[in-house]
PDB file of N, CA and C in Angstrom:
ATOM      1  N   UNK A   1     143.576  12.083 171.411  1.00  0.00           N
ATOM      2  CA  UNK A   1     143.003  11.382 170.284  1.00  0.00           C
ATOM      3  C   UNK A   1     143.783  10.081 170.084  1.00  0.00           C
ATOM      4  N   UNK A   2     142.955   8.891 169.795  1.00  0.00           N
ATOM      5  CA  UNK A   2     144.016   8.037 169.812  1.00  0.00           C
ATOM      6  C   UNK A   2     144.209   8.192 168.460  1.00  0.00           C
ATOM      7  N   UNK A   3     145.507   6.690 168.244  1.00  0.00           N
ATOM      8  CA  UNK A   3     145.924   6.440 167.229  1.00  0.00           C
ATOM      9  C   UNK A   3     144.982   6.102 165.790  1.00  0.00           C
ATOM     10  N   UNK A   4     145.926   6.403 165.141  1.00  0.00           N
ATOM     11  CA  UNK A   4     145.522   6.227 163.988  1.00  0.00           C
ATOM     12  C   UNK A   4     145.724   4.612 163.202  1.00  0.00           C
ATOM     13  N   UNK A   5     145.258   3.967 162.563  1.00  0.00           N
ATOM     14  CA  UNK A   5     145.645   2.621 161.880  1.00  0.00           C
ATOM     15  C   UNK A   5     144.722   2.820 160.477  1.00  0.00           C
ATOM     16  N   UNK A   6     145.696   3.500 159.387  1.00  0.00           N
ATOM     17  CA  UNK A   6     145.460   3.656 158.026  1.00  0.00           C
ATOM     18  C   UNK A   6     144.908   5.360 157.907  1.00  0.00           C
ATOM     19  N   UNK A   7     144.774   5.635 156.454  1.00  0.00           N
ATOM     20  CA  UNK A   7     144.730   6.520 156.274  1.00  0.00           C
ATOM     21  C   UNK A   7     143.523   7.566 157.116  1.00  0.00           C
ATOM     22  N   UNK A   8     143.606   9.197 157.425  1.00  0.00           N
ATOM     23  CA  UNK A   8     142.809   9.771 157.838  1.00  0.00           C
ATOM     24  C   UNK A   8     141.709  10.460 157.239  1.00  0.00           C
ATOM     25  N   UNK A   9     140.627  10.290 157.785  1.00  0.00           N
ATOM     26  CA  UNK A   9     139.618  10.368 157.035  1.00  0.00           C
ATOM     27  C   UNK A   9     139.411  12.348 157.218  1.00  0.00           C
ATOM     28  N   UNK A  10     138.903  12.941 156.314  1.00  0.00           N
ATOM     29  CA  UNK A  10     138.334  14.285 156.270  1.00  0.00           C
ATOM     30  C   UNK A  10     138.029  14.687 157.890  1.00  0.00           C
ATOM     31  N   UNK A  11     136.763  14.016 158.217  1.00  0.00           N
ATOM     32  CA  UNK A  11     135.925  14.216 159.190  1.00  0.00           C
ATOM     33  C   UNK A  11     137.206  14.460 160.284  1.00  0.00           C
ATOM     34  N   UNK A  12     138.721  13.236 160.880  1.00  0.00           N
ATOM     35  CA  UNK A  12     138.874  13.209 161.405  1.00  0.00           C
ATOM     36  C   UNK A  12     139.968  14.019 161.282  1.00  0.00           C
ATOM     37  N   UNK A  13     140.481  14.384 160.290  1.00  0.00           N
ATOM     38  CA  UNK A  13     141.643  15.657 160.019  1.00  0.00           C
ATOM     39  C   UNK A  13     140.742  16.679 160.661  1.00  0.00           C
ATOM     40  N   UNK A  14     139.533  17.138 160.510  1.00  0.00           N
ATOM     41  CA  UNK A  14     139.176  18.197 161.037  1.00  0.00           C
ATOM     42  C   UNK A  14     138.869  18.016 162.535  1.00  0.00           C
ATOM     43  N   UNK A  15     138.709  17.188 162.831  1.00  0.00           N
ATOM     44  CA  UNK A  15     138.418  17.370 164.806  1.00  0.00           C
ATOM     45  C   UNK A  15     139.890  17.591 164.940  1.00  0.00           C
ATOM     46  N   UNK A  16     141.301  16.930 164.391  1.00  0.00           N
ATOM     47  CA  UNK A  16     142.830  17.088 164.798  1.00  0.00           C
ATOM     48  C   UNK A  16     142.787  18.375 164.968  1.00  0.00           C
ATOM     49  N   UNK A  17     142.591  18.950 164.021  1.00  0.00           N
ATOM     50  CA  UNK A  17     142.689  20.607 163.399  1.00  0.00           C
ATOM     51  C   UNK A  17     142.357  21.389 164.719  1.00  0.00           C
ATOM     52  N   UNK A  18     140.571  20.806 164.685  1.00  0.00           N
ATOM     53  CA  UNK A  18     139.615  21.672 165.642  1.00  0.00           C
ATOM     54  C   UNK A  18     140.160  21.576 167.355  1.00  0.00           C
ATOM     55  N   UNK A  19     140.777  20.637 167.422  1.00  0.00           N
ATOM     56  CA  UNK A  19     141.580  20.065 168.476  1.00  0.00           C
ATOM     57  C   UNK A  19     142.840  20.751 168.936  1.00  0.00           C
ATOM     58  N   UNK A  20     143.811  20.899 168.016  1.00  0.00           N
ATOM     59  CA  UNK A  20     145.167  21.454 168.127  1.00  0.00           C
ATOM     60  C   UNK A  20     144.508  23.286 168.004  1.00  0.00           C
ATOM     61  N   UNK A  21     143.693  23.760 167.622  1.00  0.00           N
ATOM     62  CA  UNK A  21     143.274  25.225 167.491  1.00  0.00           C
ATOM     63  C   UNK A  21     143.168  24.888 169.204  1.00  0.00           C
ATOM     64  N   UNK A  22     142.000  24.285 169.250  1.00  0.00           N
ATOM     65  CA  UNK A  22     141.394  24.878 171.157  1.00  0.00           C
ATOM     66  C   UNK A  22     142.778  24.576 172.060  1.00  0.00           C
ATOM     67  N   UNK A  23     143.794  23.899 171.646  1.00  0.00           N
ATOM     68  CA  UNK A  23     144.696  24.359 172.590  1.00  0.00           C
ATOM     69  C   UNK A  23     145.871  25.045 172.509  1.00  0.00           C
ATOM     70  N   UNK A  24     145.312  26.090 171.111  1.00  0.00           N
ATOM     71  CA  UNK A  24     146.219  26.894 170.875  1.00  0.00           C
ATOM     72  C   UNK A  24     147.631  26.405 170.295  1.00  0.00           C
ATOM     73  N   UNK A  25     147.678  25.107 169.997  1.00  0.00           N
ATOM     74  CA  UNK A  25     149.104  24.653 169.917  1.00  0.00           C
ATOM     75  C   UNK A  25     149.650  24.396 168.170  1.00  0.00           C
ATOM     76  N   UNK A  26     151.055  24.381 167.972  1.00  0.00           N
ATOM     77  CA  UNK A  26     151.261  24.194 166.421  1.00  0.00           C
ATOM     78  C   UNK A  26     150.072  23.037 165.706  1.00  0.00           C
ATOM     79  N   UNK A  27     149.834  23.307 164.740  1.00  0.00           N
ATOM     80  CA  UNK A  27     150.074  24.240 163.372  1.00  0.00           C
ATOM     81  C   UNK A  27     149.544  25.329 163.487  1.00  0.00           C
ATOM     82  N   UNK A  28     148.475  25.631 164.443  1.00  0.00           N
ATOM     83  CA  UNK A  28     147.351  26.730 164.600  1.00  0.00           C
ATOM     84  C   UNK A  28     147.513  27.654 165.710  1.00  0.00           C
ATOM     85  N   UNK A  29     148.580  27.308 166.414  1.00  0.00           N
ATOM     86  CA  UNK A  29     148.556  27.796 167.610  1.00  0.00           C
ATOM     87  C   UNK A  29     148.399  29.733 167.540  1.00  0.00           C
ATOM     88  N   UNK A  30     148.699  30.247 166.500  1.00  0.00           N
ATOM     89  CA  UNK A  30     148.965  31.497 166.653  1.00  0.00           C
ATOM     90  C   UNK A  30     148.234  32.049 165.294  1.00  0.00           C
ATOM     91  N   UNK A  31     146.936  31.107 165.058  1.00  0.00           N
ATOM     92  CA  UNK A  31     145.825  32.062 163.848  1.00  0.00           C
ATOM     93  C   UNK A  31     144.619  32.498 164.470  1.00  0.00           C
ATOM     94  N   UNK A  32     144.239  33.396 163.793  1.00  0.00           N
ATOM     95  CA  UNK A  32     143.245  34.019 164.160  1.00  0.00           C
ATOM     96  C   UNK A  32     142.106  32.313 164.184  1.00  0.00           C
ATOM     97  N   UNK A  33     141.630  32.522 165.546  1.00  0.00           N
ATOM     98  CA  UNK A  33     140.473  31.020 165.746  1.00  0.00           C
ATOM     99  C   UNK A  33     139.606  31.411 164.954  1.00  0.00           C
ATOM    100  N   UNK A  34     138.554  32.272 164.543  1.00  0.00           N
ATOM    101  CA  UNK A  34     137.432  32.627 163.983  1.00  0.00           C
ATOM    102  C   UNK A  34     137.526  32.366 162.132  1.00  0.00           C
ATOM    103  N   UNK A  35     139.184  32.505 161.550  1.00  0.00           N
ATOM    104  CA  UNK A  35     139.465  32.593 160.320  1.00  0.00           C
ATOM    105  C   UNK A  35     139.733  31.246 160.585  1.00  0.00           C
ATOM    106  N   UNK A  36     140.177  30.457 160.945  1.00  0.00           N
ATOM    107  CA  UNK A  36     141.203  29.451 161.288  1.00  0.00           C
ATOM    108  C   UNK A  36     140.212  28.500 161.229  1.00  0.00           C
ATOM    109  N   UNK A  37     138.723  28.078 162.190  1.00  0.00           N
ATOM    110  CA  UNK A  37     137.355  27.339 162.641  1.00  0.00           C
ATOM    111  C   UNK A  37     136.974  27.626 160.834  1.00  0.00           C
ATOM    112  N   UNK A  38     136.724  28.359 160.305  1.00  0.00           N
ATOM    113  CA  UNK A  38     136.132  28.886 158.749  1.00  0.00           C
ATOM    114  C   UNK A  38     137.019  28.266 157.926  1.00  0.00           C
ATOM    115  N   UNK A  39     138.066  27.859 157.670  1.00  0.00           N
ATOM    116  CA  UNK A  39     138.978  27.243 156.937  1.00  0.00           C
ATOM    117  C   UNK A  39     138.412  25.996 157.456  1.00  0.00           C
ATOM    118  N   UNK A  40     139.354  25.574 158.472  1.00  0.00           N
ATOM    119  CA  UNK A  40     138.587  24.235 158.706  1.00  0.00           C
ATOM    120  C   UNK A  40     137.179  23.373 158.044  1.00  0.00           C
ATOM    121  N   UNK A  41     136.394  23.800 158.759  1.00  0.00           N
ATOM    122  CA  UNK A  41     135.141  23.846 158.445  1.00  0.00           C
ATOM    123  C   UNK A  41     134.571  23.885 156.330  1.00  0.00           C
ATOM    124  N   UNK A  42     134.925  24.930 155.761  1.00  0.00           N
ATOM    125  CA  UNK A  42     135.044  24.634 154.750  1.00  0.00           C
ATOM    126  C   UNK A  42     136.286  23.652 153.986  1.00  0.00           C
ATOM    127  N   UNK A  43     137.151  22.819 153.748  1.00  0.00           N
ATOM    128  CA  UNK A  43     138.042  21.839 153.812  1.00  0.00           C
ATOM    129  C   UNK A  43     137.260  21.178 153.385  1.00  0.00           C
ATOM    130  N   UNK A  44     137.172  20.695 151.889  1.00  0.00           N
ATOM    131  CA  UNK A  44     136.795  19.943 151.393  1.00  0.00           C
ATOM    132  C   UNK A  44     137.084  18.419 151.165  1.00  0.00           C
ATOM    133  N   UNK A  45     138.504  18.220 151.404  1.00  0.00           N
ATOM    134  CA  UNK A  45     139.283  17.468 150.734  1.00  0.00           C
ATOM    135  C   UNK A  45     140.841  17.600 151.556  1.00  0.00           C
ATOM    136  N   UNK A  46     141.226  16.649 151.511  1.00  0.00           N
ATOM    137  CA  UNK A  46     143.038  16.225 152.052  1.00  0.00           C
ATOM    138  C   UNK A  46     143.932  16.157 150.957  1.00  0.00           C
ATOM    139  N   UNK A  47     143.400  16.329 149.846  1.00  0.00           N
ATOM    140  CA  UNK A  47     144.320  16.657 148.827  1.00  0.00           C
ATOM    141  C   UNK A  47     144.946  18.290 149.018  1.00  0.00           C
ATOM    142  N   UNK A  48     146.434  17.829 148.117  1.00  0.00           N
ATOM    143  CA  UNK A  48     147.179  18.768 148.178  1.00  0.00           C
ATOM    144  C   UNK A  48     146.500  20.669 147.583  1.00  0.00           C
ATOM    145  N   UNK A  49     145.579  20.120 146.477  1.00  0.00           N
ATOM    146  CA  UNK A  49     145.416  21.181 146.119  1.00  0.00           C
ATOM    147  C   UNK A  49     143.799  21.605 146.645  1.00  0.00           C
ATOM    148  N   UNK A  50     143.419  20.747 147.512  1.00  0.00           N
ATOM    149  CA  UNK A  50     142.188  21.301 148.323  1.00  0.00           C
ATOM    150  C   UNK A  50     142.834  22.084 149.630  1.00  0.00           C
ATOM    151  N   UNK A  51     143.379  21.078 150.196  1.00  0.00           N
ATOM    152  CA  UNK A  51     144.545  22.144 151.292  1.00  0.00           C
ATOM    153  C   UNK A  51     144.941  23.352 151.168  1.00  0.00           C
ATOM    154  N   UNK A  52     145.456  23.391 149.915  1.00  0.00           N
ATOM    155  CA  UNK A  52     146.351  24.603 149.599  1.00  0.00           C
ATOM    156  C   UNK A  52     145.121  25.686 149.334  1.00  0.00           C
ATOM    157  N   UNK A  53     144.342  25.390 148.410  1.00  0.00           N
ATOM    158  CA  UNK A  53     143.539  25.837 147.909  1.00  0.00           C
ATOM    159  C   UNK A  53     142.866  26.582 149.278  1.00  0.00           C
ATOM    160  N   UNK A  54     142.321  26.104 150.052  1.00  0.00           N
ATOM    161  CA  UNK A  54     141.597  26.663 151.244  1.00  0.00           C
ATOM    162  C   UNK A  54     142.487  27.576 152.516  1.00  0.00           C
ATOM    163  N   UNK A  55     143.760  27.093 152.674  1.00  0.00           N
ATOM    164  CA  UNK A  55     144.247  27.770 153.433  1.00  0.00           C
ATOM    165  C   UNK A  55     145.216  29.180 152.695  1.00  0.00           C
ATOM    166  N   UNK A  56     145.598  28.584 151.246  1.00  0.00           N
ATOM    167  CA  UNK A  56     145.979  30.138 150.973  1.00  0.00           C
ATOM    168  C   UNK A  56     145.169  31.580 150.706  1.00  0.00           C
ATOM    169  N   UNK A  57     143.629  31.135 150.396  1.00  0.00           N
ATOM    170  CA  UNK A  57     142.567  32.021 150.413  1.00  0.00           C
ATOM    171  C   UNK A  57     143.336  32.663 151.785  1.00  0.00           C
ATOM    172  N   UNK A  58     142.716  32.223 152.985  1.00  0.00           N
ATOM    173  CA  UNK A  58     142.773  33.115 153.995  1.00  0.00           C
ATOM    174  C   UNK A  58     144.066  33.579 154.246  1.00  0.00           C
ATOM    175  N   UNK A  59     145.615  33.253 153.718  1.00  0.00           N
ATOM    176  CA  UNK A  59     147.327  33.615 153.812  1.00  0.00           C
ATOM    177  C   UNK A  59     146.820  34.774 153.112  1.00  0.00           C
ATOM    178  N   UNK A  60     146.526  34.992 151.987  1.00  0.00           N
ATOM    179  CA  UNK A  60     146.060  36.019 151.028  1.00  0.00           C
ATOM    180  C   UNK A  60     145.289  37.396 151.644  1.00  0.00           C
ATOM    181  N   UNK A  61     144.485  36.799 152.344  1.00  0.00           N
ATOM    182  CA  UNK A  61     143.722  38.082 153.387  1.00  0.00           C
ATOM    183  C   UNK A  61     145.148  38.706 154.480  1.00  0.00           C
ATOM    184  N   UNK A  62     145.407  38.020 154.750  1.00  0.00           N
ATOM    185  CA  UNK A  62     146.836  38.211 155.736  1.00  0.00           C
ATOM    186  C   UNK A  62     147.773  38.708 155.370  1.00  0.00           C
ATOM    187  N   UNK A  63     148.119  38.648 153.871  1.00  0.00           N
ATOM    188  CA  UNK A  63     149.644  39.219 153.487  1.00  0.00           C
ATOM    189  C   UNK A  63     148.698  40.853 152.864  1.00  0.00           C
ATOM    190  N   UNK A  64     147.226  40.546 152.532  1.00  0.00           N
ATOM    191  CA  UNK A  64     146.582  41.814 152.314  1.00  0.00           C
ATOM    192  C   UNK A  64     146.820  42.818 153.049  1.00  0.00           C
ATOM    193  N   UNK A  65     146.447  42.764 154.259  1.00  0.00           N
ATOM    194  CA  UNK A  65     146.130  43.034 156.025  1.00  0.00           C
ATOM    195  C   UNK A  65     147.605  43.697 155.782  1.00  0.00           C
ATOM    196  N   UNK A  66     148.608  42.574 156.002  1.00  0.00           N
ATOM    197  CA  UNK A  66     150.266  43.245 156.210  1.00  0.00           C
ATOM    198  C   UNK A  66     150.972  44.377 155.719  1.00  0.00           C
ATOM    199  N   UNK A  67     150.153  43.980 153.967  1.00  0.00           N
ATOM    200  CA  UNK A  67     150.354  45.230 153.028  1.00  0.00           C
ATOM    201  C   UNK A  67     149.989  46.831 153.300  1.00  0.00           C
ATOM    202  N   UNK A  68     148.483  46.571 154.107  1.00  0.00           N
ATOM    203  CA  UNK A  68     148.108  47.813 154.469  1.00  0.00           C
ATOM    204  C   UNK A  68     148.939  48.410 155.436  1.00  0.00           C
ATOM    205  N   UNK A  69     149.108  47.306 156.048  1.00  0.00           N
ATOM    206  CA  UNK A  69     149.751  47.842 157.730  1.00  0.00           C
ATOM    207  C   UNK A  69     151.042  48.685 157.199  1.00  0.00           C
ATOM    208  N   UNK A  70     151.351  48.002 156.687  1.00  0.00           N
ATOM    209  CA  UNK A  70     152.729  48.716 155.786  1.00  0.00           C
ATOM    210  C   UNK A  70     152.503  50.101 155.197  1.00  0.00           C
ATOM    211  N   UNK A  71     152.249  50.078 154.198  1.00  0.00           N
ATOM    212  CA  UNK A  71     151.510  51.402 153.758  1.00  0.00           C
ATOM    213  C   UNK A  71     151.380  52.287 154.632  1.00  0.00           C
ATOM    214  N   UNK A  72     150.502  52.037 155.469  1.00  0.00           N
ATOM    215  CA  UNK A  72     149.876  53.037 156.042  1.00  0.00           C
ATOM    216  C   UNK A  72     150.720  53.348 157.266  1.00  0.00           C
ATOM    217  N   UNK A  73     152.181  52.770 157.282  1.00  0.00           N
ATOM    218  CA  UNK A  73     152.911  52.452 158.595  1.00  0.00           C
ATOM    219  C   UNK A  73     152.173  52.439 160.026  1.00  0.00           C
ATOM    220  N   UNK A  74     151.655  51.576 159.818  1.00  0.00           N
ATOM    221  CA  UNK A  74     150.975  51.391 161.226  1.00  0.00           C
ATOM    222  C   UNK A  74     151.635  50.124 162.163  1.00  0.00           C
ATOM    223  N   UNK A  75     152.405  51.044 163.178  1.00  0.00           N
ATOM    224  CA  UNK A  75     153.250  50.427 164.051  1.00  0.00           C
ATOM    225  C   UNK A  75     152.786  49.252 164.495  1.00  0.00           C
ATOM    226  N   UNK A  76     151.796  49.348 165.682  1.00  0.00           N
ATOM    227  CA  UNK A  76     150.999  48.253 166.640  1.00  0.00           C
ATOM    228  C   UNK A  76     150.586  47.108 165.478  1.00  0.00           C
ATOM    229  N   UNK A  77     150.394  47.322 164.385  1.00  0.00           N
ATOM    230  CA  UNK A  77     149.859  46.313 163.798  1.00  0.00           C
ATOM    231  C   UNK A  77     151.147  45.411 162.920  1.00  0.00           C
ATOM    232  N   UNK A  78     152.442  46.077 162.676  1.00  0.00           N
ATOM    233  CA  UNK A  78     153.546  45.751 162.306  1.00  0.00           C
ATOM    234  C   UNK A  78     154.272  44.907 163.821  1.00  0.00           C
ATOM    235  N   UNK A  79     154.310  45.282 165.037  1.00  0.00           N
ATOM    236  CA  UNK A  79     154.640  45.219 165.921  1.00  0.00           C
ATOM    237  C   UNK A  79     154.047  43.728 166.401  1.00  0.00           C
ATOM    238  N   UNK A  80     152.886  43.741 166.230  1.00  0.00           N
ATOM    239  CA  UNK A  80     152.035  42.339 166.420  1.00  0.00           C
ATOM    240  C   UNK A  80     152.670  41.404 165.564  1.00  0.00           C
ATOM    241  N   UNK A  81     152.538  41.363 164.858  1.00  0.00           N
ATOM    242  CA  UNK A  81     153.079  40.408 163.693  1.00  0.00           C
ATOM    243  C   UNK A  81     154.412  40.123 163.984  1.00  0.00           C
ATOM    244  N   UNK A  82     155.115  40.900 163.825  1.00  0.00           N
ATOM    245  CA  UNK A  82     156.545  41.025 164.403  1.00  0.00           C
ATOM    246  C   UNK A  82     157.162  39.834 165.777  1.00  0.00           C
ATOM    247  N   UNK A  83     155.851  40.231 166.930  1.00  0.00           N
ATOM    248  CA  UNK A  83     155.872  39.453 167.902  1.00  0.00           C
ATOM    249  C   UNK A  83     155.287  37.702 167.741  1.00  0.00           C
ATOM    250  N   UNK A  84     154.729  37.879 166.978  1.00  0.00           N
ATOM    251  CA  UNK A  84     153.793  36.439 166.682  1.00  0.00           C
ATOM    252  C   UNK A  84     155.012  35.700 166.134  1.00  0.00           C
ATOM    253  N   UNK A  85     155.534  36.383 164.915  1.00  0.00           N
ATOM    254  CA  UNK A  85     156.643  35.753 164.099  1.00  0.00           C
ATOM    255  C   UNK A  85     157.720  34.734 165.009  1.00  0.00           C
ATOM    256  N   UNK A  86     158.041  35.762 166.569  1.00  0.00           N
ATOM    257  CA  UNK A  86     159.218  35.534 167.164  1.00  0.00           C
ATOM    258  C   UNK A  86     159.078  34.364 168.031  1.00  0.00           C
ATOM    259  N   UNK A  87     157.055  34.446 168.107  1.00  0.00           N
ATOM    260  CA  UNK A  87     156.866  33.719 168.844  1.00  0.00           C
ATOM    261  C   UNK A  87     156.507  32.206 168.549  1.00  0.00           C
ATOM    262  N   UNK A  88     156.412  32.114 166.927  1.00  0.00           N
ATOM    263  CA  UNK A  88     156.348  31.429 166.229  1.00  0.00           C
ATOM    264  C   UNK A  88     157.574  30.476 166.021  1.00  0.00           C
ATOM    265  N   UNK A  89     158.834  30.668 165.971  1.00  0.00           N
ATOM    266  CA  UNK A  89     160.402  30.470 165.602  1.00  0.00           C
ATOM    267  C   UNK A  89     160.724  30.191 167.337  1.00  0.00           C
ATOM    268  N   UNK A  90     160.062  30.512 168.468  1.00  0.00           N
ATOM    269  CA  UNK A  90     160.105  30.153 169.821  1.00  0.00           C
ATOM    270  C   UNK A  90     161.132  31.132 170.325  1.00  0.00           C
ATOM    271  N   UNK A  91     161.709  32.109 169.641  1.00  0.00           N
ATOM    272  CA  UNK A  91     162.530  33.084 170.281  1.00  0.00           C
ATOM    273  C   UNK A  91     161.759  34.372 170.859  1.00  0.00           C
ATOM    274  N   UNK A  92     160.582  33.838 171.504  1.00  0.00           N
ATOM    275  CA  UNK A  92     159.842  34.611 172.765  1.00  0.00           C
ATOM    276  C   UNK A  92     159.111  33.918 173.755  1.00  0.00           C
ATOM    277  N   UNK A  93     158.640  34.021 174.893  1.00  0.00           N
ATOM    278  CA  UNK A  93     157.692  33.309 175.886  1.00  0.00           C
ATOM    279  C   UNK A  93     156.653  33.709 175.893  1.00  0.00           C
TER     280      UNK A  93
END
């Protein structure tokens, strides 16, 4: 993508987004694509509290998800996360 000269427009924050998802790489590199394309996509706004607003909806489903996993001690699904985390912080390949 080239450069940028002045502020970014909506439209083009979301191809960055839609861009850095298809190659898997940070900020997105390690979300679910299907939740991740749905955030995007709905993104109303580059403001702080449209941002926030849209991506903590779906953090919220996720720390839900974690809660259960917990509960219900369910290893493989603690274990995943676990690995994503490490792989997240780059202390895995």
């Amino acid at each position: 993508m080239a450069g940028l000269s002045g502020p970014r427009s909506l439209e083009n924050a979301k191809d960055w987004m839609l861009s850095k998802l298809d190659a898997r790489v940070h900020p997105v590199g390690l979300t679910d694509v299907d939740a991740t394309r749905a955030v995007i996509a709905g993104l109303t706004g580059l403001d702080g509290a449209s941002c926030s607003g849209a991506w903590s909806t779906q953090g919220d489903l996720y720390a839900a998800a974690a809660e259960r996993a917990e509960a219900e001690n369910d290893v493989e699904y603690i274990e995943a996360v676990r690995r994503l985390s490490l792989l997240d912080q780059g202390l895995l390949d």
